[in-house]
N, C-alpha and C. Protein backbone atom coordinates (compact mmCIF):
# COMPACT_ATOMS: atom_id res chain seq x y z
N UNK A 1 93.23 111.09 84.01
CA UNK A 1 94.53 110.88 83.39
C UNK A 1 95.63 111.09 84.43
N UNK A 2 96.75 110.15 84.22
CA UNK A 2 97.51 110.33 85.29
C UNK A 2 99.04 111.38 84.84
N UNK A 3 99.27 112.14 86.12
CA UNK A 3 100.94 112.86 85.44
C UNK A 3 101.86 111.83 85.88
N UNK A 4 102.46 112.29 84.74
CA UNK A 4 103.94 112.04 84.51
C UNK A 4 105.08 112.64 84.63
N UNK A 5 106.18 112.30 85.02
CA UNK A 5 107.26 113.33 85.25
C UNK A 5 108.52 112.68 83.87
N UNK A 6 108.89 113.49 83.13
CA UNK A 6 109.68 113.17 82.34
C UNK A 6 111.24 113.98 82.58
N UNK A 7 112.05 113.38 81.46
CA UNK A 7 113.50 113.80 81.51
C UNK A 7 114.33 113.63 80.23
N UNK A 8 114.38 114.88 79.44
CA UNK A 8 114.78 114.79 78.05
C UNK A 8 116.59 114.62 78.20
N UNK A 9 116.39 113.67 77.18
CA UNK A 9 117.90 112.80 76.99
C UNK A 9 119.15 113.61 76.23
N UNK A 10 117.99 114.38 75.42
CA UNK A 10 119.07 115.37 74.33
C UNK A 10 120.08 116.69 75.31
N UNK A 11 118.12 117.61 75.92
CA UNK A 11 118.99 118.50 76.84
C UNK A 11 118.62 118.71 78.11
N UNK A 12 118.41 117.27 78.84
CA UNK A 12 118.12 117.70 80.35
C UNK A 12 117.23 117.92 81.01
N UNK A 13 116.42 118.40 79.77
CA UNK A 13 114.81 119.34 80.56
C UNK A 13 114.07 118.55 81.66
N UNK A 14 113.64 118.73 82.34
CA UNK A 14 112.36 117.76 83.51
C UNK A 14 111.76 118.61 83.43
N UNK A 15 110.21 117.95 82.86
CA UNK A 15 109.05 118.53 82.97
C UNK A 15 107.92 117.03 83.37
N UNK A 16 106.67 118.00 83.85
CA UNK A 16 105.77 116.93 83.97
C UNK A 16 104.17 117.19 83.01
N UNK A 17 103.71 116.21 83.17
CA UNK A 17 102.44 116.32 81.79
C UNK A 17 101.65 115.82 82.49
N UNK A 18 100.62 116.15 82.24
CA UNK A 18 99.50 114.80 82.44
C UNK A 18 98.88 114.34 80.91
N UNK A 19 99.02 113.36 80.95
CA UNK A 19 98.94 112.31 80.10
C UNK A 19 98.53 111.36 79.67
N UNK A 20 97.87 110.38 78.79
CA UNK A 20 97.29 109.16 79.27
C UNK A 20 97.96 107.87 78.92
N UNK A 21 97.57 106.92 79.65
CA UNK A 21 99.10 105.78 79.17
C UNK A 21 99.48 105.55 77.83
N UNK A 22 98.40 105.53 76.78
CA UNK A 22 98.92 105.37 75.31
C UNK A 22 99.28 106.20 74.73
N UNK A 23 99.31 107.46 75.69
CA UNK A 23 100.19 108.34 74.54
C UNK A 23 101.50 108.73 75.21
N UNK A 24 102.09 107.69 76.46
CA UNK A 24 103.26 108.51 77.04
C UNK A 24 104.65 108.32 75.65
N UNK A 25 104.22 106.93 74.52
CA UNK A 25 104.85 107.60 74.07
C UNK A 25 105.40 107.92 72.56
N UNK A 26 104.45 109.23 72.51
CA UNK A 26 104.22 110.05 71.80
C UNK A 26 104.62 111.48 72.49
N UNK A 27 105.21 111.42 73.79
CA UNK A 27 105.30 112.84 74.39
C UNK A 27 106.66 113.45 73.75
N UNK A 28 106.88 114.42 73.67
CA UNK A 28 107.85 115.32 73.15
C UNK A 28 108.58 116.34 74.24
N UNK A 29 109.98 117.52 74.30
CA UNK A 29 110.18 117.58 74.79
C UNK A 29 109.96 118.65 74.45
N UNK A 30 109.05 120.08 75.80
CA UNK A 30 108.49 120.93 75.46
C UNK A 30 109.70 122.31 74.98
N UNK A 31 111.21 122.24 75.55
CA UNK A 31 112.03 122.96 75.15
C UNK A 31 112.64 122.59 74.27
N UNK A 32 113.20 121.54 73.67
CA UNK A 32 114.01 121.22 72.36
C UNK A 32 113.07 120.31 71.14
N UNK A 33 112.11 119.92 71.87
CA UNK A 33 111.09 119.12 70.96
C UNK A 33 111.42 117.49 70.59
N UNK A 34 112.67 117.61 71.08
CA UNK A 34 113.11 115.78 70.82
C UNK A 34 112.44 115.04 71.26
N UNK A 35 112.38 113.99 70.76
CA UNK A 35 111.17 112.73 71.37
C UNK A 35 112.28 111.51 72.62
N UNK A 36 114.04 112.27 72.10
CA UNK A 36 114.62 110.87 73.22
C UNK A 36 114.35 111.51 74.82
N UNK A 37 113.21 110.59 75.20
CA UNK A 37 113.13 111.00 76.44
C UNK A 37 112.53 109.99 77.20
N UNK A 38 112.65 110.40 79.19
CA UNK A 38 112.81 108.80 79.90
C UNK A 38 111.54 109.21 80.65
N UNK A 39 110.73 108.48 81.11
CA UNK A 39 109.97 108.48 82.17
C UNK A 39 110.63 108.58 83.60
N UNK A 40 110.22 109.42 84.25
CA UNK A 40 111.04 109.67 85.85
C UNK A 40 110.20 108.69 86.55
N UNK A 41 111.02 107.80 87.33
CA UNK A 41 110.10 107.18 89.11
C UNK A 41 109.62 108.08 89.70
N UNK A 42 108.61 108.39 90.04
CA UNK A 42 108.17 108.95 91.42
C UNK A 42 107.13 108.39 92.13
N UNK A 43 106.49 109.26 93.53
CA UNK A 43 106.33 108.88 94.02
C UNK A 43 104.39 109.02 93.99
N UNK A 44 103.71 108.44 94.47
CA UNK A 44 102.54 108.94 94.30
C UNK A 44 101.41 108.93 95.68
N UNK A 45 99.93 109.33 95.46
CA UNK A 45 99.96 109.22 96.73
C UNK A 45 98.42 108.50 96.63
N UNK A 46 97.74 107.93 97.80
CA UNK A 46 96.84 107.22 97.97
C UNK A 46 95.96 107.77 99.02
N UNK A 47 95.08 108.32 98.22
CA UNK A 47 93.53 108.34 99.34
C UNK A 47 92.81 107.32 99.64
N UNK A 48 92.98 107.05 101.55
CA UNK A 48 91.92 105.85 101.58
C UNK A 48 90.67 106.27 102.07
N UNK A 49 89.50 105.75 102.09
CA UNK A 49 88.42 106.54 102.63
C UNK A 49 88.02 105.78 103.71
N UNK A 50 87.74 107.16 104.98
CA UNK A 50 87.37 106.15 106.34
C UNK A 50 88.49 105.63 106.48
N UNK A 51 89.70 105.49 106.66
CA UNK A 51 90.43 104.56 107.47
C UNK A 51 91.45 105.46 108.03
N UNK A 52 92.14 105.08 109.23
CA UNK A 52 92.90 106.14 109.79
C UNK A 52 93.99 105.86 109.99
N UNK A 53 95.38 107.15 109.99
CA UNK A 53 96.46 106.59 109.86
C UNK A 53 97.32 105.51 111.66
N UNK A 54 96.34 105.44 112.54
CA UNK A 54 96.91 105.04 113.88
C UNK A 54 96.64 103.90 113.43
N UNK A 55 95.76 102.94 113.46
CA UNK A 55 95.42 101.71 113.28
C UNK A 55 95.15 101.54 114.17
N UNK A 56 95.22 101.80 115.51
CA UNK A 56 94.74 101.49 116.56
C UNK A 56 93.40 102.00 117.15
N UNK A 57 93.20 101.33 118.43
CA UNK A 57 91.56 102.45 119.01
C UNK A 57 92.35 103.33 120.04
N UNK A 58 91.55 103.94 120.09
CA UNK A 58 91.63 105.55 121.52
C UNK A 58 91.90 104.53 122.77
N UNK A 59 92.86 105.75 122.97
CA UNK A 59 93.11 104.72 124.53
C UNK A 59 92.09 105.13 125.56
N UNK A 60 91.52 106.13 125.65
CA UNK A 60 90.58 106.50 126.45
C UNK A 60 89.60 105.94 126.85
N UNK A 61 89.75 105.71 128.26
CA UNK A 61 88.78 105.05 128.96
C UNK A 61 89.33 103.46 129.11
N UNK A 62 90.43 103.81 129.32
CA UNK A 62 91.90 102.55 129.41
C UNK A 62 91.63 102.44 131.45
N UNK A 63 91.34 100.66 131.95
CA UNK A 63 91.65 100.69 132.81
C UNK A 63 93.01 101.27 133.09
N UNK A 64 92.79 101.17 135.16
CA UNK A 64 93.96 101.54 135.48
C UNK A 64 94.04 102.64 136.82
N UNK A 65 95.03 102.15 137.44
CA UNK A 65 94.07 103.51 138.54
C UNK A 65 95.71 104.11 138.82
């Protein structure tokens, strides 16, 4: 299940949940309980496996004198 970061419309609150997509909305706001509330943008992150962040090969063992 993925989190979510929310932002209640009534009083402000930001909180985050984890959640699953059919119920983001059904989420509530855990300090005032109102349901007017926004989904926040953020940012997320990506594991790749085996691959590295240089892109390049080792320079080692680079002609050259």
């Amino acid at each position: 299940m993925p989190i979510y970061d929310f932002q209640c419309n009534n009083c402000g609150h930001k909180f985050t949940l984890l959640v699953g997509i059919d119920d983001r909305d059904k989420v509530s706001c855990p300090q005032c309980q109102s349901r007017d509330i926004r989904q926040l943008i953020t940012g997320c992150a990506v594991r790749v496996k085996g691959g590295s962040c240089g892109g390049g090969q080792s320079s080692s063992g680079s002609a050259g004198g």
